[in-house]
Protein backbone atom coordinates (compact mmCIF):
# COMPACT_ATOMS: atom_id res chain seq x y z
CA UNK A 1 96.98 58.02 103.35
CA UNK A 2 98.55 58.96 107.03
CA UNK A 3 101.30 61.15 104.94
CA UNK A 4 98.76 62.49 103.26
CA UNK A 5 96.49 63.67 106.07
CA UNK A 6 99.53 64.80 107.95
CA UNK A 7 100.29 67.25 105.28
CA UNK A 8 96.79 68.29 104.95
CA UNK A 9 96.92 69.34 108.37
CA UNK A 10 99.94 71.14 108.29
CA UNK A 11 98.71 73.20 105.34
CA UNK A 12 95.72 73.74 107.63
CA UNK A 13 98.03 74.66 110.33
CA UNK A 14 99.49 77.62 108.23
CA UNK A 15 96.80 78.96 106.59
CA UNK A 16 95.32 79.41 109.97
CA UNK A 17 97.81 81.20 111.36
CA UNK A 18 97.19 84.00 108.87
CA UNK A 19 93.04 84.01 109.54
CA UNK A 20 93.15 84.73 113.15
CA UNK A 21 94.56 85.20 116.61
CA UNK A 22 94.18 83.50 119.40
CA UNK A 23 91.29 85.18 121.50
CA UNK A 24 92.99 84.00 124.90
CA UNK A 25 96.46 84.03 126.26
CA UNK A 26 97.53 80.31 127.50
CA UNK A 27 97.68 79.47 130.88
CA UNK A 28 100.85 78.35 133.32
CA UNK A 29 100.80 75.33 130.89
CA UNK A 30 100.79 76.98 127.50
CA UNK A 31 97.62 75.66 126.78
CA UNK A 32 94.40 77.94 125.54
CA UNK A 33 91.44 76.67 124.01
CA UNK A 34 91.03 76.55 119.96
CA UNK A 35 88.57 74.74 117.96
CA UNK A 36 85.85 72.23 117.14
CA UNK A 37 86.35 69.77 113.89
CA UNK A 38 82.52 68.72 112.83
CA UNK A 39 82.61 66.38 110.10
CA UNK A 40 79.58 68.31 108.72
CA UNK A 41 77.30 66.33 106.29
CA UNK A 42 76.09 69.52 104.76
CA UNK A 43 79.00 72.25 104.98
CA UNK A 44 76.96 75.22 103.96
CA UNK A 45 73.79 74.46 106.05
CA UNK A 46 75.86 74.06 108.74
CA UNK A 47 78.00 77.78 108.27
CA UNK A 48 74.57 79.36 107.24
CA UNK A 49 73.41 78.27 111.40
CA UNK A 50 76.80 79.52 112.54
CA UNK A 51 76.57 82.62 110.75
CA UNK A 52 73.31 83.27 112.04
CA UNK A 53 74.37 82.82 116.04
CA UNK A 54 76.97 85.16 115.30
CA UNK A 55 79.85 83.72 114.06
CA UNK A 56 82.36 85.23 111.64
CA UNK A 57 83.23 82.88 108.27
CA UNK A 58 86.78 83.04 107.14
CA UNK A 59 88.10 80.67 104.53
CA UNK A 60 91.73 80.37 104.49
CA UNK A 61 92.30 78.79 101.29
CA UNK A 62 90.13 75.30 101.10
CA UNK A 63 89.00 75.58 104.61
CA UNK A 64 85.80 76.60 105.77
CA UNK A 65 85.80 78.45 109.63
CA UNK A 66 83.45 79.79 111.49
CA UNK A 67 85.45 81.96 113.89
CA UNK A 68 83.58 83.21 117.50
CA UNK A 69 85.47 84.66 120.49
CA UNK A 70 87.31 81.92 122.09
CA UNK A 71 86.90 79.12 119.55
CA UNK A 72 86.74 78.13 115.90
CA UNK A 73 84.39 75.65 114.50
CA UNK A 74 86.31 74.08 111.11
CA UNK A 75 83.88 72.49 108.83
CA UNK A 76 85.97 71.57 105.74
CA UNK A 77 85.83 67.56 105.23
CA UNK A 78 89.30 66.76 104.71
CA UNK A 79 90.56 63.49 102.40
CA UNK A 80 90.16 60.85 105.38
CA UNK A 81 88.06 62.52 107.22
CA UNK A 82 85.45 59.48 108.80
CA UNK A 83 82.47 59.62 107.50
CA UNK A 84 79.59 61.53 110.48
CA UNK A 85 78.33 58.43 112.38
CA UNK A 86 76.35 60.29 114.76
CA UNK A 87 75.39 63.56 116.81
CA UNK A 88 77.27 64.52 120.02
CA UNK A 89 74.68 63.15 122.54
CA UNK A 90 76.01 59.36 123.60
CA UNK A 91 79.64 60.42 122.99
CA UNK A 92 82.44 61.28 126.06
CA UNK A 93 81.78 65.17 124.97
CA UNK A 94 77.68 65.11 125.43
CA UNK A 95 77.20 69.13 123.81
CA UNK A 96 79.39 72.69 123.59
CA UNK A 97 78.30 76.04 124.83
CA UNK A 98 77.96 79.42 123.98
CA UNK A 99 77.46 82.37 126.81
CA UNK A 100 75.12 85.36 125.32
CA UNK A 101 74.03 88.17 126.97
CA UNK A 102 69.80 87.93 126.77
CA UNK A 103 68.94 83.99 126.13
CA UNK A 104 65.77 84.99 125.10
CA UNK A 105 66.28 87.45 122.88
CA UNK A 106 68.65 84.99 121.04
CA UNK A 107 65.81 82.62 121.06
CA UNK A 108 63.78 85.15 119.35
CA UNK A 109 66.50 86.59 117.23
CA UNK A 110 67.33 83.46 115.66
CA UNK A 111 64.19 81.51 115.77
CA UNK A 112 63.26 84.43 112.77
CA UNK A 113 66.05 82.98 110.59
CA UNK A 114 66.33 79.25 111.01
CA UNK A 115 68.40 78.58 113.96
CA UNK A 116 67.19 75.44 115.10
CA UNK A 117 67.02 76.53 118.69
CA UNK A 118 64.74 74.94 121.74
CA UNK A 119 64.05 76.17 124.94
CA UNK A 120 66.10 75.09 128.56
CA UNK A 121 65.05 73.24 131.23
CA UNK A 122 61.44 73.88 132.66
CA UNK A 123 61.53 77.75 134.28
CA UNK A 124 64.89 78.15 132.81
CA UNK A 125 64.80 81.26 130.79
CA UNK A 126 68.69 81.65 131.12
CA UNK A 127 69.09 78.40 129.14
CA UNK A 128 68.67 76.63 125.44
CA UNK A 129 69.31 74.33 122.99
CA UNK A 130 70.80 74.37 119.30
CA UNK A 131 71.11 70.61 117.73
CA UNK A 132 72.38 70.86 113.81
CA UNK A 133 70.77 68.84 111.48
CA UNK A 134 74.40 66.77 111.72
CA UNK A 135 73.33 66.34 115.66
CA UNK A 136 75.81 68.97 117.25
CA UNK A 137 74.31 70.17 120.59
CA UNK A 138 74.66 73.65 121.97
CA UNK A 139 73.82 74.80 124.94
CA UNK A 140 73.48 78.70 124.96
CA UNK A 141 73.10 80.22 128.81
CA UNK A 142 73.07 83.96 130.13
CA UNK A 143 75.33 86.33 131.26
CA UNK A 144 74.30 89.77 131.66
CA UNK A 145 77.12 91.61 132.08
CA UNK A 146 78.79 90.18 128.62
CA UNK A 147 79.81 92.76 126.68
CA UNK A 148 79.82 90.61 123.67
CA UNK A 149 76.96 88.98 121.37
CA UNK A 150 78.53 85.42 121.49
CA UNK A 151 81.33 83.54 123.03
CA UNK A 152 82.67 80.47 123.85
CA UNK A 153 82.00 79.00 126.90
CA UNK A 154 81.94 75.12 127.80
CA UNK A 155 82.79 71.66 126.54
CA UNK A 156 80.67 69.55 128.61
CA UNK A 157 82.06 65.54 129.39
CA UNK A 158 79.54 62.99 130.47
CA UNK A 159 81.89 60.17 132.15
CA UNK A 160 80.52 57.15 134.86
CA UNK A 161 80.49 58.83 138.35
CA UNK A 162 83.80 57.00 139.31
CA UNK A 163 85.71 58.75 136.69
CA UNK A 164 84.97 62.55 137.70
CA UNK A 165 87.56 63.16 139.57
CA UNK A 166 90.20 61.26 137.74
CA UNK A 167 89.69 62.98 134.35
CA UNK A 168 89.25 66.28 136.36
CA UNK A 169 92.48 65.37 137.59
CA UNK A 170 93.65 64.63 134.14
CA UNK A 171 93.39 67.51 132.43
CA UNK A 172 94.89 70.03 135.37
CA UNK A 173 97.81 67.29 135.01
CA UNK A 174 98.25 67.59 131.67
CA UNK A 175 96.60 70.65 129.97
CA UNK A 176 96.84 73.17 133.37
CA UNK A 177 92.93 73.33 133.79
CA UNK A 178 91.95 75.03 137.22
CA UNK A 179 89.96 72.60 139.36
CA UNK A 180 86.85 73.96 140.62
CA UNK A 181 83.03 73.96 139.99
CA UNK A 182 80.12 75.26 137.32
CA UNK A 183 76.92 75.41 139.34
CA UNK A 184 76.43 71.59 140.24
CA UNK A 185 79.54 70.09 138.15
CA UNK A 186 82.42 69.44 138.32
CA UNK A 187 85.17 71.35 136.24
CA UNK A 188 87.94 72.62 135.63
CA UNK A 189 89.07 75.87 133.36
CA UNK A 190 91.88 76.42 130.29
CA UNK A 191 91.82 79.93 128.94
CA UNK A 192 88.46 80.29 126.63
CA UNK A 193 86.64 77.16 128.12
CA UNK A 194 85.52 75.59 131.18
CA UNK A 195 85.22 72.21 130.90
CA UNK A 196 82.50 70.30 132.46
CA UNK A 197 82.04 66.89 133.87
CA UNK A 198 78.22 65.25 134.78
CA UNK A 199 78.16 61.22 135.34
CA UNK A 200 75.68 59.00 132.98
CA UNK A 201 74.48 55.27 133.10
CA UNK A 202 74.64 54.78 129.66
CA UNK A 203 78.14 53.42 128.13
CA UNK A 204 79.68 56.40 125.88
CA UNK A 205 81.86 56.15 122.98
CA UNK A 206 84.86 58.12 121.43
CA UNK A 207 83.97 61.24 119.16
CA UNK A 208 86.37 60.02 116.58
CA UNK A 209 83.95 59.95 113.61
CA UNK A 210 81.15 61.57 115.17
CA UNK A 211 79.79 64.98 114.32
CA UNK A 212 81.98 66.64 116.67
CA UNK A 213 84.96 64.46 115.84
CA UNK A 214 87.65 66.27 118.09
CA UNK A 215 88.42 69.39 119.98
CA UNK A 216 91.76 71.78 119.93
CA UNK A 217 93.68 73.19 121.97
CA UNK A 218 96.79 75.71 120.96
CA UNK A 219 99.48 75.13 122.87
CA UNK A 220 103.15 76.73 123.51
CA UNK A 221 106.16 74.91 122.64
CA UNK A 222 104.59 71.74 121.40
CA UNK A 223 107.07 69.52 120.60
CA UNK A 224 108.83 69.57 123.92
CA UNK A 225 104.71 69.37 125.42
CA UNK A 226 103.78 66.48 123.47
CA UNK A 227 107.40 64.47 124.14
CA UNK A 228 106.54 65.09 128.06
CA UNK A 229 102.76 63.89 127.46
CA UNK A 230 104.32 60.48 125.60
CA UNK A 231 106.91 60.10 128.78
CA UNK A 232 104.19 60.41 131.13
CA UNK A 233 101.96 57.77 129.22
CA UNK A 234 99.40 59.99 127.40
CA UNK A 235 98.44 58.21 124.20
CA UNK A 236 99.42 59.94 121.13
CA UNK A 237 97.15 59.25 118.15
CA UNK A 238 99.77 61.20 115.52
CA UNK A 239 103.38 62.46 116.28
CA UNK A 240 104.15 66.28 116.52
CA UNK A 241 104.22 67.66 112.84
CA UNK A 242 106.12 70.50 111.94
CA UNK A 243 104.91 73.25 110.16
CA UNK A 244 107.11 74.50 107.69
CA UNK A 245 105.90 78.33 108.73
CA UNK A 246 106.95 77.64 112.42
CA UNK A 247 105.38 75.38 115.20
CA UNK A 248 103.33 72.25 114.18
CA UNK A 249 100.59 69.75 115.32
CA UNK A 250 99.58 66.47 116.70
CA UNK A 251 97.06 64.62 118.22
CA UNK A 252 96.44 62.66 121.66
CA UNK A 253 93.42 61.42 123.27
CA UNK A 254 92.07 61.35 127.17
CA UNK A 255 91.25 57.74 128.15
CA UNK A 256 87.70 58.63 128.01
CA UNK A 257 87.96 58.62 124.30
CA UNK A 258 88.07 62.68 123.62
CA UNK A 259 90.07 63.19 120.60
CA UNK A 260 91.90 66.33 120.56
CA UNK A 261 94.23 67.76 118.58
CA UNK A 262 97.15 70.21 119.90
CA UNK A 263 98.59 73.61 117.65
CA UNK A 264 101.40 75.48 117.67
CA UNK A 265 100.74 78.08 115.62
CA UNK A 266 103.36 80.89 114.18
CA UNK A 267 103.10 84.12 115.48
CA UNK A 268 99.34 85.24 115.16
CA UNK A 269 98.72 88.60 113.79
């Protein structure tokens, strides 16, 4: 069964690599931000709310992709794939974020087609909500002067107080993210995401299984990256793979239970 995920992956891999380029040069560390995996209970009600936000389906061969600037949400449930055990909300990554540039007239926009979509925090009119019937949460906030209808914008960690700084820390060691802040939390940036750290009380667990079931970066070089992540103690879930077409994959986790896999893809378009 590993073999055979492995290979699924790596046909993944290269049919990718043909769909798209990446939106965002990498950073110092060759890293850029890539994609979501949802292990999506209903595929198609799931693309239709994608769709409807503004996202672009592709399907490169079996997969289906949702494709916005900066990321791209794969919903295909691969042989393996764990079954959806839950939404986002009581894992290590609590919701993902979109930036548009009138909150409200999203709200309005895609109220009028389906979008399950909720209003922000009291007197927040800059601010929503979109939760998928498979419990993905989105936050959607404002920007103005975007010249764009939809991008990506945040992955947002909820970690005990303690462990802020150290997986801050963590992923500027390991992934070049720029320290620094997002309003009231702490963060730190890759190329097409700013990741975000709040504390909770309440235990978390991994979002292996989960409706968000792992995040992806692309990254430069990846077999020399990953062999200097395993030296330095990272723990790798699955070995760099090559890809037949050029580059490969593989997958580590942060010891806060993030799963997230890593891309070299050929040369994009």
């Amino acid at each position: 069964m590993t073999r055979l995920i492995a290979a699924v992956c790596v046909v993944l891999a290269c049919a990718m690599s043909t769909a798209f380029a990446q939106a965002y040069p990498p950073n110092e560390a060759g890293v850029t931000m890539g994609h979501w995996h949802l292990n999506s209970r209903d595929i198609e009600a799931n693309k239709k709310i994608l769709v409807a936000m503004g996202g672009t389906a592709i399907k490169p061969g079996a997969f289906e992709i949702v494709r916005f600037p900066g990321v791209a949400v794969f919903l295909h449930q691969g042989p393996g794939t764990p079954p959806n055990t839950g939404g986002t909300v009581g894992t290590v990554v609590n919701h993902v974020g979109f930036i548009v540039p009138n909150t409200q007239e999203a709200i309005a926009k895609w109220k009028a087609v389906g979008v399950p979509v909720a209003p922000g925090a009291p007197g927040r009119l800059d601010q929503a909500f979109v939760t998928t019937p498979d419990g993905l949460r989105i936050e959607i906030l404002e920007d103005k002067t975007q010249t764009v209808p939809i991008r990506h914008h945040h992955i947002h960690y909820n970690v005990p107080e303690s462990e802020i700084p150290k997986i801050q820390a963590w992923y500027a060691k390991f992934f070049g993210a720029k320290p620094g802040m997002r309003g009231q939390n702490v963060a730190a940036d890759i190329p097409g995401a700013n990741l975000s750290f709040s504390k909770t009380d309440t235990p978390t667990v991994t979002t292996k299984g989960r409706v968000l079931d792992h995040i992806g970066f692309d990254v430069k070089n990846l077999a020399a990256f990953m062999k200097n992540l395993e030296a330095q103690g990272v723990k790798i879930e699955r070995p760099f793979t090559p890809n037949p077409a050029g580059g490969g994959l593989g997958f580590v986790s942060d010891p806060w239970g993030t799963q997230i896999e890593l891309n070299e893809r050929p040369v994009p378009l």
